[in-house]
N, C-alpha and C. Protein backbone atom coordinates (compact mmCIF):
# COMPACT_ATOMS: atom_id res chain seq x y z
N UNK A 1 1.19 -41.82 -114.67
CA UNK A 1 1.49 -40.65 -115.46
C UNK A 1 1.46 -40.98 -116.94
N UNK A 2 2.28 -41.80 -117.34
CA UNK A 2 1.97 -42.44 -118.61
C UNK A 2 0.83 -42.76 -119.54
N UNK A 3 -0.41 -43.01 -118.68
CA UNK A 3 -1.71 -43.37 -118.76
C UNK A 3 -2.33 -41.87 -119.47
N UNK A 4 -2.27 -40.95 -118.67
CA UNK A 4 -2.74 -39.49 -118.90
C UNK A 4 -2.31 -38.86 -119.83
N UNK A 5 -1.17 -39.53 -120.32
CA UNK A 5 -0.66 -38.90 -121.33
C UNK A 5 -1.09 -39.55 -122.67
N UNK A 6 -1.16 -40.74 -122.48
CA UNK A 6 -1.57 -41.65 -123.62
C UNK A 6 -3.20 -40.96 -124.20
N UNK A 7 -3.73 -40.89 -123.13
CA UNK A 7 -4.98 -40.57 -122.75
C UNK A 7 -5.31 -38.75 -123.93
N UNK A 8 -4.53 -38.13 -123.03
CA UNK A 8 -4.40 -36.64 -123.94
C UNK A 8 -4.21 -36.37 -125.27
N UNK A 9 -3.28 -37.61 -125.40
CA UNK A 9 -2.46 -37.33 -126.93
C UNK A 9 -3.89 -38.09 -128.18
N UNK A 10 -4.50 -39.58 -127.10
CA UNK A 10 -5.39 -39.92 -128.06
C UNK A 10 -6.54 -38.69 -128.43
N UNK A 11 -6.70 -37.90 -126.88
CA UNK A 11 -7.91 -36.90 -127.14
C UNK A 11 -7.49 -35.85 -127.89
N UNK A 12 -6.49 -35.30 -128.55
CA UNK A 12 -5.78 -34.70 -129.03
C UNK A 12 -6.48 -34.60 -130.62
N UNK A 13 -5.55 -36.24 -131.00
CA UNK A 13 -5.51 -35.95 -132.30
C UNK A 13 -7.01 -36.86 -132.40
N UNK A 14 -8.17 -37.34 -131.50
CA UNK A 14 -9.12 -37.45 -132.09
C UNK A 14 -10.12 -35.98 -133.07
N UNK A 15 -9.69 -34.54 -131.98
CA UNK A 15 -10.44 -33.78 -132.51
C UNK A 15 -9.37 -33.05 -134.06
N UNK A 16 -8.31 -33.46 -133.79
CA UNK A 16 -7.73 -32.60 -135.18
C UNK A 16 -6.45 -31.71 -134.62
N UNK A 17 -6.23 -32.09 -133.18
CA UNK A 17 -4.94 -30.97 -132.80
C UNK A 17 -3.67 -31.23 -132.80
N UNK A 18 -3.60 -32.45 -132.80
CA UNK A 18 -2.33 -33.47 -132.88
C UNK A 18 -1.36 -32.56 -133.53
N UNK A 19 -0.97 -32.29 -134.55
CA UNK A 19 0.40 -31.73 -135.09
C UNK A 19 -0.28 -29.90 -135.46
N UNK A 20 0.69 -28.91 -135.25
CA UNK A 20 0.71 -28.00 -135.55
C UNK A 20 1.61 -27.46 -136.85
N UNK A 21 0.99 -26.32 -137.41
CA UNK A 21 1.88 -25.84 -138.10
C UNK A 21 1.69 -24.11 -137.82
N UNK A 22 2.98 -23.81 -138.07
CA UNK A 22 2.84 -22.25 -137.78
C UNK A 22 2.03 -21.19 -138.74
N UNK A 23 1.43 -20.44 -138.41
CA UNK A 23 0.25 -19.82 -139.38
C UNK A 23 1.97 -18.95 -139.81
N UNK A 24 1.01 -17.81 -141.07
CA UNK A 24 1.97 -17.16 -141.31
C UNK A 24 2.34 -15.96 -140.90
N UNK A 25 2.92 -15.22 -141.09
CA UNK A 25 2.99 -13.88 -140.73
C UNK A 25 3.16 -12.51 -141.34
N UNK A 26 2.57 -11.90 -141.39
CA UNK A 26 2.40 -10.51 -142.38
C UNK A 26 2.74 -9.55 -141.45
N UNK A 27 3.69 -8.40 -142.41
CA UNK A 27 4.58 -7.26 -141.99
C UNK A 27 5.04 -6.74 -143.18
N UNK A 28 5.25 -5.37 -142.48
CA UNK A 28 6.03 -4.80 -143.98
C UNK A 28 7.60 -4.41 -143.37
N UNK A 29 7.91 -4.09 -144.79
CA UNK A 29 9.53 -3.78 -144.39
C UNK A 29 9.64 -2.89 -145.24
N UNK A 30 10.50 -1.43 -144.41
CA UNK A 30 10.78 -0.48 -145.54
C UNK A 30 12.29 -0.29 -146.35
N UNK A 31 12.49 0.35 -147.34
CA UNK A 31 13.82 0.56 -147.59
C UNK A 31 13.94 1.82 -147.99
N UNK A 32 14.98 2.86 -148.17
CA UNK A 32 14.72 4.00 -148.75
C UNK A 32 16.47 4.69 -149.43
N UNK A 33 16.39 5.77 -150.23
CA UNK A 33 17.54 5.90 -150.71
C UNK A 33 17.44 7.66 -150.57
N UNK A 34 18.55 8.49 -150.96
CA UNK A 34 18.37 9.56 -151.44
C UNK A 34 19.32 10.17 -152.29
N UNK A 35 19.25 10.95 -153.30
CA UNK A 35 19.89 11.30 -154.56
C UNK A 35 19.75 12.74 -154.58
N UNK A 36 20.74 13.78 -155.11
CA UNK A 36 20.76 14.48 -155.22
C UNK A 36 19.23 15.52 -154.65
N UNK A 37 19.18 15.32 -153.26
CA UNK A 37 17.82 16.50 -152.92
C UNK A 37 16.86 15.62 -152.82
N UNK A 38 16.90 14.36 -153.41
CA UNK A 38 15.69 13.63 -153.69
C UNK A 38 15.40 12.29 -152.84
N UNK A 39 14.34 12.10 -152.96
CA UNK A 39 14.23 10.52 -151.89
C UNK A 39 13.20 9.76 -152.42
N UNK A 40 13.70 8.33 -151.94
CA UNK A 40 12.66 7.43 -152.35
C UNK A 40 12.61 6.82 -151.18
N UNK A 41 11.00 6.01 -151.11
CA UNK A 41 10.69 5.61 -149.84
C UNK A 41 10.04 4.31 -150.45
N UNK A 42 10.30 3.12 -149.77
CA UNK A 42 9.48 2.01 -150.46
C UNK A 42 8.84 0.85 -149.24
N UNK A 43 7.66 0.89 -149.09
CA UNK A 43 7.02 -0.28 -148.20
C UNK A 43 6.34 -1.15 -148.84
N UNK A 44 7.33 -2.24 -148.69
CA UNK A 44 7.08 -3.99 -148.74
C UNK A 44 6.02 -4.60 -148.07
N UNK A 45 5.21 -5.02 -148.47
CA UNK A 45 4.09 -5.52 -147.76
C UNK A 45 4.36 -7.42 -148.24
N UNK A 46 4.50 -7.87 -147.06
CA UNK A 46 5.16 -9.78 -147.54
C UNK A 46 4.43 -10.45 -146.54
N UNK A 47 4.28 -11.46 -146.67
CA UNK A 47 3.68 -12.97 -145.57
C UNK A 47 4.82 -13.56 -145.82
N UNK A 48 5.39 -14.74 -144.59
CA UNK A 48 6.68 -15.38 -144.65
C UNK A 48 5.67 -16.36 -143.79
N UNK A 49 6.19 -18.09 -144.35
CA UNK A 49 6.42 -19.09 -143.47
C UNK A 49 7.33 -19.30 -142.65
N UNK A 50 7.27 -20.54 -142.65
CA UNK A 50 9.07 -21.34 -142.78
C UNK A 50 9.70 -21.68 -143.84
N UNK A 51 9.59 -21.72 -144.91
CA UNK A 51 9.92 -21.76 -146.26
C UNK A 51 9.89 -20.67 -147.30
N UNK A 52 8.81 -19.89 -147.43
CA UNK A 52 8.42 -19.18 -148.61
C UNK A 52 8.27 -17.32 -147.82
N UNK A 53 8.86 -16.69 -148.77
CA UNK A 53 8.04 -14.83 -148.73
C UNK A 53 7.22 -15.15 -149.63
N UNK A 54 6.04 -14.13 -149.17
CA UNK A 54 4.92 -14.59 -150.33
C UNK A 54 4.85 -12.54 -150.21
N UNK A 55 5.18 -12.07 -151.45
CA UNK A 55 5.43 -10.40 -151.50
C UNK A 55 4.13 -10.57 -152.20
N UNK A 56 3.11 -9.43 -151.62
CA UNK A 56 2.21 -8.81 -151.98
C UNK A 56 1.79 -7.80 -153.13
N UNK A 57 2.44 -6.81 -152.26
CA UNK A 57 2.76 -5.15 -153.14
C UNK A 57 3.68 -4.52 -152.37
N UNK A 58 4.36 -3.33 -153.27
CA UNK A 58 5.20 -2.15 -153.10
C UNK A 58 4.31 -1.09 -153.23
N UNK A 59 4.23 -0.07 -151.79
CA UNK A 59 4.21 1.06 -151.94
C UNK A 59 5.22 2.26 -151.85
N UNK A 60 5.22 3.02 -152.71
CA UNK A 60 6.54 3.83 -152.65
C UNK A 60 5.94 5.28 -152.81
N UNK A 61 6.75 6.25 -152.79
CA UNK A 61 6.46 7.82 -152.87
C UNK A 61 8.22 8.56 -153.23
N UNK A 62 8.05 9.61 -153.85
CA UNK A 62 9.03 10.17 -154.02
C UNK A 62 9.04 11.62 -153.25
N UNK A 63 9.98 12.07 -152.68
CA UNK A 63 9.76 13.30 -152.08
C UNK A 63 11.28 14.30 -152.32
N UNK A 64 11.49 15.47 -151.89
CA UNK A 64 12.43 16.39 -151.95
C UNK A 64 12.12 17.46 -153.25
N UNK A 65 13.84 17.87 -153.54
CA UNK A 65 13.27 19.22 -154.83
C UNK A 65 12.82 17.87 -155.96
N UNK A 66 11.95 18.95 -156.37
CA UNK A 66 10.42 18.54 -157.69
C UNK A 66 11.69 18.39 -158.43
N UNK A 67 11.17 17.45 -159.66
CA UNK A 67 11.12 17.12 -160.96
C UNK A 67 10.25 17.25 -162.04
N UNK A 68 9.44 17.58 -161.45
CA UNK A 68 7.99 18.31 -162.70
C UNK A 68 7.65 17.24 -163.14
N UNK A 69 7.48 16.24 -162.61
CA UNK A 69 6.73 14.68 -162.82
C UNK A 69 7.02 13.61 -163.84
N UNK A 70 8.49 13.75 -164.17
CA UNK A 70 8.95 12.94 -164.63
C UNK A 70 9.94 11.86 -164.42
N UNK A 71 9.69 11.56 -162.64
CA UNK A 71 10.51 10.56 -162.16
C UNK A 71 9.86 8.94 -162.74
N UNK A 72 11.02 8.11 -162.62
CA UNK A 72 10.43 6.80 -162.37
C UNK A 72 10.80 6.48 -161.39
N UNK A 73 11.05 4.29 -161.33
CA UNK A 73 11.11 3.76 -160.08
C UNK A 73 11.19 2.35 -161.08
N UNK A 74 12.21 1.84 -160.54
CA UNK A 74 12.00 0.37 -161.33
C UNK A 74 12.65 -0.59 -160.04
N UNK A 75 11.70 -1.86 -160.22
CA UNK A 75 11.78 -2.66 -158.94
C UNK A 75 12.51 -4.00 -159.59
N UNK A 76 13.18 -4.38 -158.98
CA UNK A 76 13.75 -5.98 -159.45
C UNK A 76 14.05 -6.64 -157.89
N UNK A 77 13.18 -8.27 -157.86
CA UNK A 77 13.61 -9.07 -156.55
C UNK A 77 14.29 -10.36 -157.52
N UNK A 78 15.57 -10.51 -156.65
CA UNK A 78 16.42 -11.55 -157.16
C UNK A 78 16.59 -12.30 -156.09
N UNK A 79 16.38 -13.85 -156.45
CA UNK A 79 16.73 -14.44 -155.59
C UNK A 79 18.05 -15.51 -155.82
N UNK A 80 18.67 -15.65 -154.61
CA UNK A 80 19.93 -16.32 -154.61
C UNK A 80 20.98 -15.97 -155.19
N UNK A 81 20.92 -14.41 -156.08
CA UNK A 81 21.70 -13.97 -156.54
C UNK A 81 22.29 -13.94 -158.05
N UNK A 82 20.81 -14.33 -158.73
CA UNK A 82 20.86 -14.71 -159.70
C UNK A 82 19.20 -14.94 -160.45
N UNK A 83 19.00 -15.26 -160.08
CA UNK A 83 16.61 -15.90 -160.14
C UNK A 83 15.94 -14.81 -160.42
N UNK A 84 16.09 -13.60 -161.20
CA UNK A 84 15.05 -12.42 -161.31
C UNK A 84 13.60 -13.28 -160.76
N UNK A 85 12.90 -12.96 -159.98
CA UNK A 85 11.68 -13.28 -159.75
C UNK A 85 10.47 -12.25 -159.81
N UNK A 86 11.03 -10.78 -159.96
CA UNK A 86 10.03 -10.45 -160.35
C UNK A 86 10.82 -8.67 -160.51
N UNK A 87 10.37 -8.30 -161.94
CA UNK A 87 11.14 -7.04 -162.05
C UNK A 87 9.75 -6.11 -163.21
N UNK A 88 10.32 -4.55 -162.53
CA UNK A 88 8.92 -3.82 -162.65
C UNK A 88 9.39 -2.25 -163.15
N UNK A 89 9.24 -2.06 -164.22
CA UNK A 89 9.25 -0.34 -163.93
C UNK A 89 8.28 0.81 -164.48
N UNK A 90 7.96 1.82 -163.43
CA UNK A 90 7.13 2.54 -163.24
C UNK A 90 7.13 3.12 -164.63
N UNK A 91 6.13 3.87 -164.79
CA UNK A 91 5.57 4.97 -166.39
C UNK A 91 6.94 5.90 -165.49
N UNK A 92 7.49 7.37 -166.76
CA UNK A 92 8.26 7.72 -165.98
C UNK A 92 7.57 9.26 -165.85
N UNK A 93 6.71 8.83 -165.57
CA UNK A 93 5.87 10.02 -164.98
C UNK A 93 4.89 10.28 -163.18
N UNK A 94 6.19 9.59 -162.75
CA UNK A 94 5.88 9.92 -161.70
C UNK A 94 6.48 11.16 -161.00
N UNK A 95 5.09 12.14 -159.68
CA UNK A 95 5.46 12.75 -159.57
C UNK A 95 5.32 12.85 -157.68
N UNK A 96 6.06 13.84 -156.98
CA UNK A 96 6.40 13.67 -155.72
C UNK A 96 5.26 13.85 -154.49
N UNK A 97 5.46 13.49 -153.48
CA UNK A 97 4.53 13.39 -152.43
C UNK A 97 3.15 12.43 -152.82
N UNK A 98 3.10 11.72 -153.48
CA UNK A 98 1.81 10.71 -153.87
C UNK A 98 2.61 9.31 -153.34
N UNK A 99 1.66 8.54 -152.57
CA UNK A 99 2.11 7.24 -152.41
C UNK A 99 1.68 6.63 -154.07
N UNK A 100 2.03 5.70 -154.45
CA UNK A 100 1.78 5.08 -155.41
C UNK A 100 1.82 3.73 -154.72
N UNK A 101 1.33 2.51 -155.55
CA UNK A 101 1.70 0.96 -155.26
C UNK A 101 1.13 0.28 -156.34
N UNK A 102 2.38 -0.95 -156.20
CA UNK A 102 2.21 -2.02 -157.26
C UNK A 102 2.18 -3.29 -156.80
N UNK A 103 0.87 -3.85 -157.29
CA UNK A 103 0.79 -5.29 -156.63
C UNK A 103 1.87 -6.44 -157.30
N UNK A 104 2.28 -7.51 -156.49
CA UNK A 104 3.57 -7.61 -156.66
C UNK A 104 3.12 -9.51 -157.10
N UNK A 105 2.61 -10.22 -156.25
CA UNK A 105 2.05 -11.55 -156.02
C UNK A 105 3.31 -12.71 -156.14
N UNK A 106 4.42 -12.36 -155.47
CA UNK A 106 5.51 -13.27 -156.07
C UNK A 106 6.12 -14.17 -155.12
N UNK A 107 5.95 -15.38 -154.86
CA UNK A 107 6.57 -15.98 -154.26
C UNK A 107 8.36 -16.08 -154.39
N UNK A 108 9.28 -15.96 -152.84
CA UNK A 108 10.21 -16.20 -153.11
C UNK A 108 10.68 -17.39 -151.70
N UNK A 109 12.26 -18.08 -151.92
CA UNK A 109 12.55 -19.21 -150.98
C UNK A 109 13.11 -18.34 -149.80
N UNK A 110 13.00 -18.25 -148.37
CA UNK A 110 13.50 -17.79 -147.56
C UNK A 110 15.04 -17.97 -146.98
N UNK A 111 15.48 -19.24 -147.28
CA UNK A 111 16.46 -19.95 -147.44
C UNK A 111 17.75 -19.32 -148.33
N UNK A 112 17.19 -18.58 -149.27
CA UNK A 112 17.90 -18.33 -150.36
C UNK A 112 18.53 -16.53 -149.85
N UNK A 113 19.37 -15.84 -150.74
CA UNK A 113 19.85 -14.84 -150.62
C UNK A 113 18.52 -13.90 -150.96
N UNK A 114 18.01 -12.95 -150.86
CA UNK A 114 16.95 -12.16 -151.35
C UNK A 114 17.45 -11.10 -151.61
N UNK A 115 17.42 -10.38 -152.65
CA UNK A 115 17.38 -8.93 -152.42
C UNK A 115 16.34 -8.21 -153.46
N UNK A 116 15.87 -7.38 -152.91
CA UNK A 116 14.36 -6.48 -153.90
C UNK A 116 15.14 -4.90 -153.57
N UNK A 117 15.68 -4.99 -154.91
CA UNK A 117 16.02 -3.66 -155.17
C UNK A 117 15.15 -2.16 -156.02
N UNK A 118 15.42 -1.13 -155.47
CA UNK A 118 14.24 -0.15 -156.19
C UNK A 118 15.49 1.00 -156.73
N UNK A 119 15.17 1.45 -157.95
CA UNK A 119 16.53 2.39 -158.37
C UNK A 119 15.20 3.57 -158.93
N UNK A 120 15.80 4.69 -158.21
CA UNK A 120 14.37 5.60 -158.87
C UNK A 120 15.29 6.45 -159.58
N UNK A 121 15.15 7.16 -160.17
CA UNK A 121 15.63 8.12 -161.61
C UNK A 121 14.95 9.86 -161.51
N UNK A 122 15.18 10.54 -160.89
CA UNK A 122 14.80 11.59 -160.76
C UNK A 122 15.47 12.85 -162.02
N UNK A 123 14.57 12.76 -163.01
CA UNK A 123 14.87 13.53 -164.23
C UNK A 123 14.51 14.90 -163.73
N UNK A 124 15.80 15.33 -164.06
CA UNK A 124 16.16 16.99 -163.62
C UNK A 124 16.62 17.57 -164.38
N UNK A 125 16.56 19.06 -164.41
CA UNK A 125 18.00 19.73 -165.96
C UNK A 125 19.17 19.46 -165.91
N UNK A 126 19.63 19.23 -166.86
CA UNK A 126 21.20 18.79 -166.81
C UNK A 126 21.27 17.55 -166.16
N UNK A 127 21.97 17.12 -165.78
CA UNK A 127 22.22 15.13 -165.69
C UNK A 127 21.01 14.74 -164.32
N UNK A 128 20.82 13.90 -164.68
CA UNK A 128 19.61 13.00 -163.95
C UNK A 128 20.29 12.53 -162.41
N UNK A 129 19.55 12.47 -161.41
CA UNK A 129 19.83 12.38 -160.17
C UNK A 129 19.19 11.16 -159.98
N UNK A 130 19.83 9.44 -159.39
CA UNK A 130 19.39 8.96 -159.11
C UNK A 130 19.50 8.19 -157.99
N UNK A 131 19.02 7.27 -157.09
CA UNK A 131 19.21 6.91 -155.93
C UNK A 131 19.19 5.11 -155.88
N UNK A 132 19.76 4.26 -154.99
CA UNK A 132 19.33 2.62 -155.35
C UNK A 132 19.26 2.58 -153.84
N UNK A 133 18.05 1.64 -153.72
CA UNK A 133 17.40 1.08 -151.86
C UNK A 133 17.46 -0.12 -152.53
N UNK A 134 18.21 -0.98 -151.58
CA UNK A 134 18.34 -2.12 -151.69
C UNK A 134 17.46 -2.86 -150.29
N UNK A 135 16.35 -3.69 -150.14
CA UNK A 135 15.77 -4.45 -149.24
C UNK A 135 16.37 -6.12 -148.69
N UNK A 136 17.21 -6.35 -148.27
CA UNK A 136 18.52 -7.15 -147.91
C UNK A 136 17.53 -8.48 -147.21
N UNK A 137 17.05 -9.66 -148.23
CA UNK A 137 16.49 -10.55 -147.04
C UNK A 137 17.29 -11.83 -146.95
């Protein structure tokens, strides 16, 4: 038995199979909030190892009662609770039912606390309505 095995492991790593590593994996994750009538919707598009998120882009959309196209959206990912790694905010002329997206390219440690927060601002008459989605990794 020993023999066969010796045998496998040499035929193994003669062609290159000997040690593995895990490919990565791509998924999105959503988060969403709502504010006075209003909503925000945000999909995370990330690859994860064993070590690293590797964040792509944010797509987001705003929906509920109109604002006449003067919402924003501002994105901040912190890591460990402290590491801004990557913070973003929209023209504030965004307006509802349009997906929008922003390419993001940011590596973060998986290990670490994550959070990618989105605070959108829905400018309305009289005081501003706003909402915070927090993405918890």
């Amino acid at each position: 038995m020993m023999k066969k095995i010796t045998v496998l492991t040499a035929a193994l790593a003669a062609v290159g199979v000997a040690s593995f590593t895990p490919a990565a994996q791509a998924f999105v994750a959503d988060a969403g909030c709502q504010g006075g009538g209003h909503y925000l919707t945000a999909k995370y598009t990330l690859t994860q190892d064993a070590t690293y998120h590797y964040w792509d882009k944010v797509e987001y959309r705003l929906t509920g009662a109109s604002t006449g196209g003067k919402s924003d959206v501002k994105f901040r990912l912190v890591e460990g609770g402290s590491v801004t790694k990557f913070e973003w905010p929209s023209p504030d002329n965004r307006i509802n039912d349009k997906w929008y997206t922003k390419q993001i390219d940011v590596t973060s440690t998986r290990a670490k606390d994550e959070k990618f927060r989105a605070r959108a601002g829905f400018d309305t008459a009289g005081q501003d309505n706003e909402c915070i989605a927090v993405l918890d990794y």
